[in-house]
N, C-alpha and C. Protein backbone atom coordinates (compact mmCIF):
# COMPACT_ATOMS: atom_id res chain seq x y z
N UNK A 1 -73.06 120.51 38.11
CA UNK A 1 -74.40 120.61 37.55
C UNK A 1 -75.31 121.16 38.64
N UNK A 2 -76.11 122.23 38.55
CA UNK A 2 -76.76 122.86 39.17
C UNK A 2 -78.31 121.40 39.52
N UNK A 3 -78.45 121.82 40.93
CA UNK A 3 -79.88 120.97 41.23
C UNK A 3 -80.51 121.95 42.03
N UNK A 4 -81.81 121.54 41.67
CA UNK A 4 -82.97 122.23 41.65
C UNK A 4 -83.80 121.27 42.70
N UNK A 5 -84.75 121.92 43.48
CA UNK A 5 -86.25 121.31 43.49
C UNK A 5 -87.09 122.24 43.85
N UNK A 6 -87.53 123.20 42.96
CA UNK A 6 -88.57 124.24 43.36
C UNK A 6 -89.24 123.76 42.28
N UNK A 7 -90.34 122.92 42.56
CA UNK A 7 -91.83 122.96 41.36
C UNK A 7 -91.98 123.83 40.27
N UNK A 8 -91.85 125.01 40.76
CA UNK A 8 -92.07 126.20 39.46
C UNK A 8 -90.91 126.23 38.62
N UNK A 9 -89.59 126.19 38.81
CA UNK A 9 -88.19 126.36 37.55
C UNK A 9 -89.24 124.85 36.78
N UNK A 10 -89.55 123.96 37.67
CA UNK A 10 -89.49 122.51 36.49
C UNK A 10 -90.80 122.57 35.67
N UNK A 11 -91.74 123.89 35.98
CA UNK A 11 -92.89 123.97 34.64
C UNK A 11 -92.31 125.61 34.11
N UNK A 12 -91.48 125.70 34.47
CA UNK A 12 -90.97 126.60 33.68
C UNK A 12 -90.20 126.10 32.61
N UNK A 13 -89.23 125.11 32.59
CA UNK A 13 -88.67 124.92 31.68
C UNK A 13 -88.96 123.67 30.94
N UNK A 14 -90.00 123.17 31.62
CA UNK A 14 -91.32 122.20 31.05
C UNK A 14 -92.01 122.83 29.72
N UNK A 15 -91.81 124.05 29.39
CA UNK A 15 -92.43 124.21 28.19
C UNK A 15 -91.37 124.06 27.08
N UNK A 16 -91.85 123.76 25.72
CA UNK A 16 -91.06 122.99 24.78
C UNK A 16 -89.82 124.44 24.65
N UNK A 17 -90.86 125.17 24.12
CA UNK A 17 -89.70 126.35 23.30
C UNK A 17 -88.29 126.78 24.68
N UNK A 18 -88.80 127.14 26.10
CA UNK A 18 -87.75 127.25 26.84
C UNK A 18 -86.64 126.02 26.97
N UNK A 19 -87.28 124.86 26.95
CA UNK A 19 -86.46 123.58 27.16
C UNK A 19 -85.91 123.23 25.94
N UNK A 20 -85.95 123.75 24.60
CA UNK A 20 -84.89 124.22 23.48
C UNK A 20 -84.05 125.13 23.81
N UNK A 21 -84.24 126.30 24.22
CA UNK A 21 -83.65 127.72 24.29
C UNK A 21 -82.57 126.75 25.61
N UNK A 22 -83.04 126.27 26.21
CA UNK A 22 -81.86 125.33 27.25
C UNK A 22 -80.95 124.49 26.77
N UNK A 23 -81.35 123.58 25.88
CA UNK A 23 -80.76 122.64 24.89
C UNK A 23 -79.57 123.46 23.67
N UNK A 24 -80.20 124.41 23.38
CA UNK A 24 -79.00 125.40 22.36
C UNK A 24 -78.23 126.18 23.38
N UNK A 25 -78.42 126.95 24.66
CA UNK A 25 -77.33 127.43 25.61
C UNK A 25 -76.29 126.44 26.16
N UNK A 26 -76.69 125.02 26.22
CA UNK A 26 -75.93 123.97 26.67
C UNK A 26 -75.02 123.73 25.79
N UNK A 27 -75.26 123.18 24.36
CA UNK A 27 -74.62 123.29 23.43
C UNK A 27 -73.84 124.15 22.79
N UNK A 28 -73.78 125.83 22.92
CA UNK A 28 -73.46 126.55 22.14
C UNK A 28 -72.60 127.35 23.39
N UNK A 29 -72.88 127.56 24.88
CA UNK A 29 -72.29 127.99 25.77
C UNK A 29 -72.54 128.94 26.30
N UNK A 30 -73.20 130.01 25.04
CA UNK A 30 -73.53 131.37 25.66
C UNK A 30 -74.18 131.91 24.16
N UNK A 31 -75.14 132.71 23.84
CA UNK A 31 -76.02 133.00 22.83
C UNK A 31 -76.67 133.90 23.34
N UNK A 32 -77.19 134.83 21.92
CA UNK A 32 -77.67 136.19 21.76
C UNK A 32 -79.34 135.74 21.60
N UNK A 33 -80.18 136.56 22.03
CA UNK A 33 -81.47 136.29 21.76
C UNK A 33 -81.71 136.43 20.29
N UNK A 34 -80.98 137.24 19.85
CA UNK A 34 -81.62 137.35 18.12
C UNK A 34 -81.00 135.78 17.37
N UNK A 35 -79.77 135.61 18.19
CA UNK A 35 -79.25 134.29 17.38
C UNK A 35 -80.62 132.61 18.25
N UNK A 36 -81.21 132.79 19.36
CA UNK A 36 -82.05 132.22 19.27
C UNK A 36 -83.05 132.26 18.87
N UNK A 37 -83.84 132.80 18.59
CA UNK A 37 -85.18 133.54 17.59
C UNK A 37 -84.54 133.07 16.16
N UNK A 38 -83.52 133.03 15.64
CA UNK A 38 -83.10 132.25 14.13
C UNK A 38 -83.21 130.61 14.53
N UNK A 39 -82.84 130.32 15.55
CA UNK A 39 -82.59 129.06 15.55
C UNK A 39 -84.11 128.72 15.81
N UNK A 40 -84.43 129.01 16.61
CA UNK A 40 -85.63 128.27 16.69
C UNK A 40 -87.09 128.61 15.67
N UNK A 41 -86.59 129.72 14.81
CA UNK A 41 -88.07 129.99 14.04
C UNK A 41 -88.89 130.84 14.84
N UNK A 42 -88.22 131.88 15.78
CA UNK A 42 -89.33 132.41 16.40
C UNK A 42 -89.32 133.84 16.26
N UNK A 43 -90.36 134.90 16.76
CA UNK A 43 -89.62 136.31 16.58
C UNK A 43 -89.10 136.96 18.03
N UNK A 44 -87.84 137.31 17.73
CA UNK A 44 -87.03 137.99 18.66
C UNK A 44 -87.41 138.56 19.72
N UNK A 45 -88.92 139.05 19.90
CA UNK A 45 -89.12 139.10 21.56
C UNK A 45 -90.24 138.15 21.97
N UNK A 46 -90.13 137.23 21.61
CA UNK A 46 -90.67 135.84 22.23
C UNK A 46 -89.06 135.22 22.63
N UNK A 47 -88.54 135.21 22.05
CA UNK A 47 -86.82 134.29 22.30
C UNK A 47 -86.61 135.32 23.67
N UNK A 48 -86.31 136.29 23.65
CA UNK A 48 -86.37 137.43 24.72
C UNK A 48 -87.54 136.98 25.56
N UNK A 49 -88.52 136.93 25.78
CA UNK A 49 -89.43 137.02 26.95
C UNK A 49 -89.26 135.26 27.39
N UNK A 50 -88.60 133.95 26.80
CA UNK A 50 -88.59 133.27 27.33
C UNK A 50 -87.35 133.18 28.04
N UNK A 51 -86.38 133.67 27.59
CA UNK A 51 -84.71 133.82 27.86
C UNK A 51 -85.31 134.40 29.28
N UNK A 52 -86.12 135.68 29.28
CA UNK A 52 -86.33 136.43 30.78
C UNK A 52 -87.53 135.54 31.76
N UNK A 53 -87.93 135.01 31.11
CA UNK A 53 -88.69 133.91 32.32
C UNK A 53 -87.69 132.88 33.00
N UNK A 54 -86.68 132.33 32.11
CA UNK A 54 -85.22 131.17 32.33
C UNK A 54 -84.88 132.29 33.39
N UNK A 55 -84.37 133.30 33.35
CA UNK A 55 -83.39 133.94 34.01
C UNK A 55 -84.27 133.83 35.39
N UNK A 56 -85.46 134.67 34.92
CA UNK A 56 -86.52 134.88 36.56
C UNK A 56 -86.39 133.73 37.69
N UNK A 57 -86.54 132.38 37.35
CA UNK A 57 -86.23 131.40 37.99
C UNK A 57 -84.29 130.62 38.56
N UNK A 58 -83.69 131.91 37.81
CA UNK A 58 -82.61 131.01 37.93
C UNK A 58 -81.78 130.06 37.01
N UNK A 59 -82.02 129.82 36.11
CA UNK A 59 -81.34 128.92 35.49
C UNK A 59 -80.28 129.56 34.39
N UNK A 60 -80.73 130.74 33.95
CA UNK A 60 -80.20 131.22 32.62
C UNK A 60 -79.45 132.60 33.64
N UNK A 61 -78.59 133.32 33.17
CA UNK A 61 -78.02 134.55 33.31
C UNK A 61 -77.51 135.29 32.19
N UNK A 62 -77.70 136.24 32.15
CA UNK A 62 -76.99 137.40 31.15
C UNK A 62 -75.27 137.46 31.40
N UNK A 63 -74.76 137.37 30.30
CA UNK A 63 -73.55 136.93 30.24
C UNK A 63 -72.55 138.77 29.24
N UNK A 64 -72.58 139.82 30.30
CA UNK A 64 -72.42 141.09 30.01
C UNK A 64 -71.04 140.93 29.43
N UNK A 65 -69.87 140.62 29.82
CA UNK A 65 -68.82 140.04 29.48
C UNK A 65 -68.46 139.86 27.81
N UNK A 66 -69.03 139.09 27.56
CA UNK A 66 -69.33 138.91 26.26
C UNK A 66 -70.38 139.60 25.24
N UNK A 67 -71.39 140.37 25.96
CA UNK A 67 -71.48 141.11 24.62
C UNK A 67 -71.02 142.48 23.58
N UNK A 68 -70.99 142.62 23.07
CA UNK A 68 -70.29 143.63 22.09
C UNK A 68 -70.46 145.19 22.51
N UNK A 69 -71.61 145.19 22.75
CA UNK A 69 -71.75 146.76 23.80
C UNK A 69 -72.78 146.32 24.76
N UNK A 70 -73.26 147.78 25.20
CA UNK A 70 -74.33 147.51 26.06
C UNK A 70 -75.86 147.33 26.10
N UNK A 71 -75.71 147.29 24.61
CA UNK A 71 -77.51 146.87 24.07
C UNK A 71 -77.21 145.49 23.29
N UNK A 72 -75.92 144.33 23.41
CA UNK A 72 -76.41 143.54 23.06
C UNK A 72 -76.51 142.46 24.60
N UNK A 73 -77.83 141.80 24.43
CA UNK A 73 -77.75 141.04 25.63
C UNK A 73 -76.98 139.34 25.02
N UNK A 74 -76.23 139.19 25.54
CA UNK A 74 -75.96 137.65 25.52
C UNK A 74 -76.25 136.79 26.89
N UNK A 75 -76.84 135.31 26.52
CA UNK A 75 -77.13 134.49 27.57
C UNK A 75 -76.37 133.50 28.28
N UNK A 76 -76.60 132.84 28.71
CA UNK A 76 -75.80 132.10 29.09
C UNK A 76 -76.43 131.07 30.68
N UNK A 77 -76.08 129.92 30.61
CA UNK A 77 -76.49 128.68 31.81
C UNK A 77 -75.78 129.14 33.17
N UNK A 78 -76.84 128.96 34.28
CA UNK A 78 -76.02 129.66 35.67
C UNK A 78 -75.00 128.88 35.99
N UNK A 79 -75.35 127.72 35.38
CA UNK A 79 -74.30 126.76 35.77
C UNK A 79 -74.12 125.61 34.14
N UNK A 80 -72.93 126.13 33.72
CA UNK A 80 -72.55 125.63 32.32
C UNK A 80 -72.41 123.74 31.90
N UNK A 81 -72.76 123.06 33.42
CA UNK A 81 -73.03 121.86 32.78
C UNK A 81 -74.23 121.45 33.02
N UNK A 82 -75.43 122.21 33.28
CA UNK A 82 -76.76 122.05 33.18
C UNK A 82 -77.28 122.10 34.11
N UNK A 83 -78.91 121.34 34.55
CA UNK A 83 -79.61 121.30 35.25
C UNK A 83 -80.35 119.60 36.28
N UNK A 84 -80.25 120.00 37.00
CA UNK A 84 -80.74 118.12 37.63
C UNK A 84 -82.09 118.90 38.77
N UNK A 85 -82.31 117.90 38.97
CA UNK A 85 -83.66 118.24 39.73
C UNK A 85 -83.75 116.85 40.93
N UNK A 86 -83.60 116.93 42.00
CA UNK A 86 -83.45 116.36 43.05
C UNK A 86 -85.11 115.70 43.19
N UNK A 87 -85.57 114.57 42.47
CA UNK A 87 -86.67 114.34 41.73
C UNK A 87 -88.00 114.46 43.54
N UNK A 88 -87.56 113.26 44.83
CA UNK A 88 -88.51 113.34 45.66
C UNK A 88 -88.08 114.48 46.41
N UNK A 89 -87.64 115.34 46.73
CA UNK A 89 -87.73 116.74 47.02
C UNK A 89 -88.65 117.27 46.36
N UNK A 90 -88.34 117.07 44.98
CA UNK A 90 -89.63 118.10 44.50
C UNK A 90 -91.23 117.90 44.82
N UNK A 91 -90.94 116.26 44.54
CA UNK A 91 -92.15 115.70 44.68
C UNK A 91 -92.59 116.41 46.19
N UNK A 92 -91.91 116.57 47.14
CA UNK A 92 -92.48 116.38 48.36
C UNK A 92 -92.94 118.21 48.92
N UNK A 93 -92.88 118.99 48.10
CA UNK A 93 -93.05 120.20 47.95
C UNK A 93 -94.69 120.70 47.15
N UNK A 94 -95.21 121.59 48.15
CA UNK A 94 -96.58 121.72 47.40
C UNK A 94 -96.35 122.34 45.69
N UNK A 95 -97.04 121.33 45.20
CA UNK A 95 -97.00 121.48 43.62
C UNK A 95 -96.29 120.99 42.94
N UNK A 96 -95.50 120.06 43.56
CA UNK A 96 -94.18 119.39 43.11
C UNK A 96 -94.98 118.00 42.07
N UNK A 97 -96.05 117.29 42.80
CA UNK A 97 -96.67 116.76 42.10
C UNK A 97 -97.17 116.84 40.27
N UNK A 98 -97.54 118.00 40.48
CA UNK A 98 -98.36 118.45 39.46
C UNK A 98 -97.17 119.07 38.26
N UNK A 99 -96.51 119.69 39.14
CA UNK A 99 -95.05 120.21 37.79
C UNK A 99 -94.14 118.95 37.17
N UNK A 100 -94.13 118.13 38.40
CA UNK A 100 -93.61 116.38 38.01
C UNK A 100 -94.36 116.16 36.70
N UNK A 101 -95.88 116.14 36.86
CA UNK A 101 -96.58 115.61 35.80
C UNK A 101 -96.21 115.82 34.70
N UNK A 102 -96.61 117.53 34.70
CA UNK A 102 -96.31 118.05 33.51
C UNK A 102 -94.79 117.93 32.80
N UNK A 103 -93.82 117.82 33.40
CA UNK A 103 -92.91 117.84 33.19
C UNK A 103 -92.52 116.49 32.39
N UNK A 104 -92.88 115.57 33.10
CA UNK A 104 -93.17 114.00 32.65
C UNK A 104 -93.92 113.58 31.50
N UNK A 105 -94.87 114.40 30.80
CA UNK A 105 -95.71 114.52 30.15
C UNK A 105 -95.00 114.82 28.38
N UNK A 106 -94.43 115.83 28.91
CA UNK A 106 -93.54 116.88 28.06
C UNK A 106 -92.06 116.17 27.68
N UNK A 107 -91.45 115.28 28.94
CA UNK A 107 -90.25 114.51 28.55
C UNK A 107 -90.57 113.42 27.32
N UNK A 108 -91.78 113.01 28.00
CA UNK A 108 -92.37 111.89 27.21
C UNK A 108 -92.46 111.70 25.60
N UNK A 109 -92.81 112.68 25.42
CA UNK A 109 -93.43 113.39 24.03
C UNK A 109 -92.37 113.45 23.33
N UNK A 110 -91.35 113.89 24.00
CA UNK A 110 -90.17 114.82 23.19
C UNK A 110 -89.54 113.30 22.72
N UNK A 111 -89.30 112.27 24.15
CA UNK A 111 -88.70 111.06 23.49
C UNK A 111 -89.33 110.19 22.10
N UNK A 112 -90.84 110.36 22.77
CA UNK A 112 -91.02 109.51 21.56
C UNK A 112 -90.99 110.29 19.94
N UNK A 113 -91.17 111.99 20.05
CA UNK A 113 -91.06 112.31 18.65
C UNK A 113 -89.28 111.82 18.25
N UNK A 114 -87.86 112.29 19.36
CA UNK A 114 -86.91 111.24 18.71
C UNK A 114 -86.83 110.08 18.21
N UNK A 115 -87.02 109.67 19.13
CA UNK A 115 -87.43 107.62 18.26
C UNK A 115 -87.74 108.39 16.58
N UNK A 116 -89.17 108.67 16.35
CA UNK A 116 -89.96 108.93 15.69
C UNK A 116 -89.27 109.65 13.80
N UNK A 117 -88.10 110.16 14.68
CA UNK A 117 -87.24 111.12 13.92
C UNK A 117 -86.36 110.29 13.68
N UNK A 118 -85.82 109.70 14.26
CA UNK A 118 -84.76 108.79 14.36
C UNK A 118 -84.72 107.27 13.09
N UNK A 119 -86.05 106.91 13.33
CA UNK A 119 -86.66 106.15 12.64
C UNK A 119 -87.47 106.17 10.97
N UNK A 120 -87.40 107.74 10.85
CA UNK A 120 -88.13 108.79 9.83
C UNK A 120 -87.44 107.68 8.62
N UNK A 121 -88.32 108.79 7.56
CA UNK A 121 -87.58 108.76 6.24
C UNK A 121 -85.87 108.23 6.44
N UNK A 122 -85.40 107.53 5.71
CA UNK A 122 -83.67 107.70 5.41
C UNK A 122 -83.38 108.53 4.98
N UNK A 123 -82.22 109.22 5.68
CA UNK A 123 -81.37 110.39 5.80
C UNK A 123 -80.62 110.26 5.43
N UNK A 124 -80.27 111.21 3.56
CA UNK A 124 -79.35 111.06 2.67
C UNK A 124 -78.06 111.56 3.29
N UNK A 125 -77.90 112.31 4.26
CA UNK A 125 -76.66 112.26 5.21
C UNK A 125 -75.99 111.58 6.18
N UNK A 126 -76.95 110.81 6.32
CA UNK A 126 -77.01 109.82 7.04
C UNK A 126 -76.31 110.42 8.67
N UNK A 127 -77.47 111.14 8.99
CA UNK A 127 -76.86 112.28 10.40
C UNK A 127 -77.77 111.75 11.52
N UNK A 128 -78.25 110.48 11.62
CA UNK A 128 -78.82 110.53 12.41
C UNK A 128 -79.12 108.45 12.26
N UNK A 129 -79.20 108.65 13.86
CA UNK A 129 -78.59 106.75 14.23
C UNK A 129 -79.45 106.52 15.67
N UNK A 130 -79.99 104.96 15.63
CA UNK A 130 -80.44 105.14 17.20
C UNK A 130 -80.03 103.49 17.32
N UNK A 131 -79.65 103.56 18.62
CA UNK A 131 -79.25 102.69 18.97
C UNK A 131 -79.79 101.33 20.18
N UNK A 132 -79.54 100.40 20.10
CA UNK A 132 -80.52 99.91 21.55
C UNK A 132 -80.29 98.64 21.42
N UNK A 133 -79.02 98.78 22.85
CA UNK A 133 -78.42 97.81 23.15
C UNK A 133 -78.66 97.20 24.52
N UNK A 134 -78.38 95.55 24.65
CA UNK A 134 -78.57 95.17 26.25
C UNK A 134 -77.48 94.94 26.82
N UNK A 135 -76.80 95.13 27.75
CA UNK A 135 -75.81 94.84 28.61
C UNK A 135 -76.63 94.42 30.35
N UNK A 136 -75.37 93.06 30.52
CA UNK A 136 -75.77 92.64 31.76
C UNK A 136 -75.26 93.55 32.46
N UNK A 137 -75.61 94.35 33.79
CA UNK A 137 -74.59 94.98 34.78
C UNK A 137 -75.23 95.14 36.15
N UNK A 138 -74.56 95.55 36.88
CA UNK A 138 -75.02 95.62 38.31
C UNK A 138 -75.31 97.21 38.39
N UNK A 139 -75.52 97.69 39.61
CA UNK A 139 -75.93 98.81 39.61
C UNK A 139 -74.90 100.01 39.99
N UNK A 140 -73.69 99.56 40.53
CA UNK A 140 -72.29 100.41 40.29
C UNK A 140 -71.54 100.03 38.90
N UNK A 141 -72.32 99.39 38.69
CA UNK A 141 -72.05 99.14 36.99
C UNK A 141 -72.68 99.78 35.63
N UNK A 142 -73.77 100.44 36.50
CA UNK A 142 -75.16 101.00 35.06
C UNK A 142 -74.47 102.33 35.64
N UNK A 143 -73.95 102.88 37.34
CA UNK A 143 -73.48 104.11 37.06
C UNK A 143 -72.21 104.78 36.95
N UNK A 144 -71.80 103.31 36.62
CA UNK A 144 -69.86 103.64 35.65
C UNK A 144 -70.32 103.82 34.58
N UNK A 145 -71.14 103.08 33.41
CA UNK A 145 -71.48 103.41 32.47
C UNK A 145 -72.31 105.08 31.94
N UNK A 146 -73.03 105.16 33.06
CA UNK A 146 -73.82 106.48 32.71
C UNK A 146 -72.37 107.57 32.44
N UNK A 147 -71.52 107.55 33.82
CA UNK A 147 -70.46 108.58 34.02
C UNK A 147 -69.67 108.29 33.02
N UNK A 148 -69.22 107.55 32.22
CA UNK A 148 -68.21 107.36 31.33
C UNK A 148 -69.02 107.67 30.20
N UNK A 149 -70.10 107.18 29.63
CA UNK A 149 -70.81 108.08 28.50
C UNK A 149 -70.86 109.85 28.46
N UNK A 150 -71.79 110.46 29.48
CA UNK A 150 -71.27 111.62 30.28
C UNK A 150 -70.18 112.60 29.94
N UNK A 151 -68.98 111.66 30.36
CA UNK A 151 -67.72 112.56 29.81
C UNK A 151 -67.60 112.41 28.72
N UNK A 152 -67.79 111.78 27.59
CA UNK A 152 -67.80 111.41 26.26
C UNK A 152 -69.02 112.21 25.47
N UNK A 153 -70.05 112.88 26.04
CA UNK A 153 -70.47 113.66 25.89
C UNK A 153 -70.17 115.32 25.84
N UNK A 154 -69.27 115.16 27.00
CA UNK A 154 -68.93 116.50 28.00
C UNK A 154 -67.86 116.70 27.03
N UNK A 155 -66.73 115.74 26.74
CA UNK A 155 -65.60 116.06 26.02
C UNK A 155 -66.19 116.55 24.55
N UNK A 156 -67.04 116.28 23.95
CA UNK A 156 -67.67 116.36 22.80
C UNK A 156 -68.17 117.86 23.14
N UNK A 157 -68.72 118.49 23.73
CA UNK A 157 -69.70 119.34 23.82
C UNK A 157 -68.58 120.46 23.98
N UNK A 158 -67.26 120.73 24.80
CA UNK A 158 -66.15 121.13 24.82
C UNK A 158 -65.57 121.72 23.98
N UNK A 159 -65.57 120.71 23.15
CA UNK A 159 -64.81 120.52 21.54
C UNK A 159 -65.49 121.40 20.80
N UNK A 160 -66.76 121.38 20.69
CA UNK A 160 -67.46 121.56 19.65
C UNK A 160 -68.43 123.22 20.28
N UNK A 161 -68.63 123.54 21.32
CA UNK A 161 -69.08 124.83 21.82
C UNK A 161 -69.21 125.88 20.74
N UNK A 162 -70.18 126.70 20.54
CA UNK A 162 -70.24 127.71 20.26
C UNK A 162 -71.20 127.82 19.02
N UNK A 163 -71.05 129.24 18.15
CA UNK A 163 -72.49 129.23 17.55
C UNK A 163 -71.60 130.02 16.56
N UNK A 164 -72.35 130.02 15.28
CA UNK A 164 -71.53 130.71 13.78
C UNK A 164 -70.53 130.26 13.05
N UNK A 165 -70.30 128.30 13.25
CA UNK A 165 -69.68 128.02 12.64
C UNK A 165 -69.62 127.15 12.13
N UNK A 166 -70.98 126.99 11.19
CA UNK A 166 -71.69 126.10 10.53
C UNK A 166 -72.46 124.23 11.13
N UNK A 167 -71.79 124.72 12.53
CA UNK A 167 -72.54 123.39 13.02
C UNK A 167 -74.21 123.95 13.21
N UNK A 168 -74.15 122.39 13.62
CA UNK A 168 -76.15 122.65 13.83
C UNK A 168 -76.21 121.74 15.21
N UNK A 169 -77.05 122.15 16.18
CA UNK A 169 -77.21 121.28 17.48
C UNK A 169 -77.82 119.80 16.94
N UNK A 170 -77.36 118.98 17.71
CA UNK A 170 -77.99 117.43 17.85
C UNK A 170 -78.30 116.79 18.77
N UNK A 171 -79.49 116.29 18.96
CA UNK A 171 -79.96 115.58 20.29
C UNK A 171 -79.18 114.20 20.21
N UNK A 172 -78.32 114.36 21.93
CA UNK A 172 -78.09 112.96 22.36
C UNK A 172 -78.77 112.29 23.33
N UNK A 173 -80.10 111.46 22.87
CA UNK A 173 -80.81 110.94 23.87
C UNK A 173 -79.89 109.66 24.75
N UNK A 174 -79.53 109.71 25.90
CA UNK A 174 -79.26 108.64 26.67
C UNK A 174 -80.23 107.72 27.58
N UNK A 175 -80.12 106.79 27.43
CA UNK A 175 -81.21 106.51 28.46
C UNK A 175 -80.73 104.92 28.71
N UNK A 176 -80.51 104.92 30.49
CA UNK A 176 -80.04 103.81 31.03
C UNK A 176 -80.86 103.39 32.43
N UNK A 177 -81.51 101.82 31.91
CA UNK A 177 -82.17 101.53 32.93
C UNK A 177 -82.05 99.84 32.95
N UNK A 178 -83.00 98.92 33.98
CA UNK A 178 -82.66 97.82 33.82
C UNK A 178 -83.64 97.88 32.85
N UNK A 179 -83.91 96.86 32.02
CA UNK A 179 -84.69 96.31 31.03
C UNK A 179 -86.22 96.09 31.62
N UNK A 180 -87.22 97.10 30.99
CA UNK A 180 -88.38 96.96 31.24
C UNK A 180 -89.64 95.90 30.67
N UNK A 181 -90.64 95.42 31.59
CA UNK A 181 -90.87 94.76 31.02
C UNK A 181 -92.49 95.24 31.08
N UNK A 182 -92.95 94.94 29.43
CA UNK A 182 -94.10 96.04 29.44
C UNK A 182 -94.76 95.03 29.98
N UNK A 183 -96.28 95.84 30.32
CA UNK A 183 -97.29 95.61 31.27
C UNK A 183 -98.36 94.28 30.85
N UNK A 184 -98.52 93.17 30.88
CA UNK A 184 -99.40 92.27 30.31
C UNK A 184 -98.57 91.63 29.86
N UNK A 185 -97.64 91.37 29.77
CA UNK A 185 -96.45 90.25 29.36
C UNK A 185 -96.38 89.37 29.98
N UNK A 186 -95.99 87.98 29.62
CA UNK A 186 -95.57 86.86 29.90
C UNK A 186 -95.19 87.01 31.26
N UNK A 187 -94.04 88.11 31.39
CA UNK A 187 -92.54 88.08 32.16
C UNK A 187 -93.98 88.89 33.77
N UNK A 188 -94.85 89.46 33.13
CA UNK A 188 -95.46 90.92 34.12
C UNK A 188 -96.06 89.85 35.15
N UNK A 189 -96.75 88.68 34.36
CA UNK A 189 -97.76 87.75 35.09
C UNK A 189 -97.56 86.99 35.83
């Protein structure tokens, strides 16, 4: 997994539509700008001018190999199991602050519209589940668990790669921490 800490890739891909266009290259492996511009509802040189801002920073590459001639561009992740961000490095870099924010801002949002989705109307397909469970563990214990979910992800994502064959992407929110305890509580005081 590629790591990062340059402030600017993390408000670069801090904006929603690129940090989709990241989310469908992860999932799908490698994709055409016209096949992102369908997926996401957008027109084809907006999918293009964000695909070329991803690339400008690094994260995305043109994947020549695979396309059909030389006017089709296909994309593709510089590094095919994603992105991490080496969080106080960044912080400790001028502007690292402020792209943290935003970035934090933007994670935020996105989680709570899942919940939000998650929780929606009932889904006559019933394609969609959230879960939220407690386990006691120690802390080489919360990161056996992260890594063993992970590959169970990874093996999934493997399996299932690619684009045109009637799947549709799905968010797997993970999220592992000790048990928080909100602010003004019993437990806070």
């Amino acid at each position: 997994m590629a790591t990062y800490d340059d402030p600017r890739i993390l408000r670069a891909i801090a904006h929603p539509t690129r940090n989709r266009i990241l989310a469908e290259l992860h999932a799908s492996g490698s994709i055409r700008a016209a096949d992102v511009a369908r997926m996401l509802d957008i027109p084809a040189n907006q999918a293009s001018f964000h695909l070329r801002q991803l690339a400008k920073y690094g994260v995305v590459e043109e994947a020549p190999d695979e396309a059909r001639d030389r006017r089709d561009r296909v994309w593709r992740l510089v590094d095919a199991d994603g992105i991490r961000f080496r969080t106080q490095d960044l912080l400790d870099q001028p502007g690292g602050e402020a792209a943290w924010e935003v970035f934090r801002r933007n994670a935020v949002a996105w989680g709570h519209f899942l919940v939000d989705q998650a929780l929606g109307a009932p889904d006559p397909d019933n394609s969609r589940s959230l879960t939220d469970s407690s386990l006691r563990l120690s802390k080489d214990e919360a990161d056996e668990l992260l890594e063993e979910l992970g590959a169970v992800v990874q093996r999934w994502r493997a399996r299932t790669q690619g684009t045109g064959d009637g799947r549709v992407t799905y968010s797997v929110y993970q999220l592992i921490q000790p048990y928080p305890v909100p602010a003004g509580t019993a437990e806070d005081a």
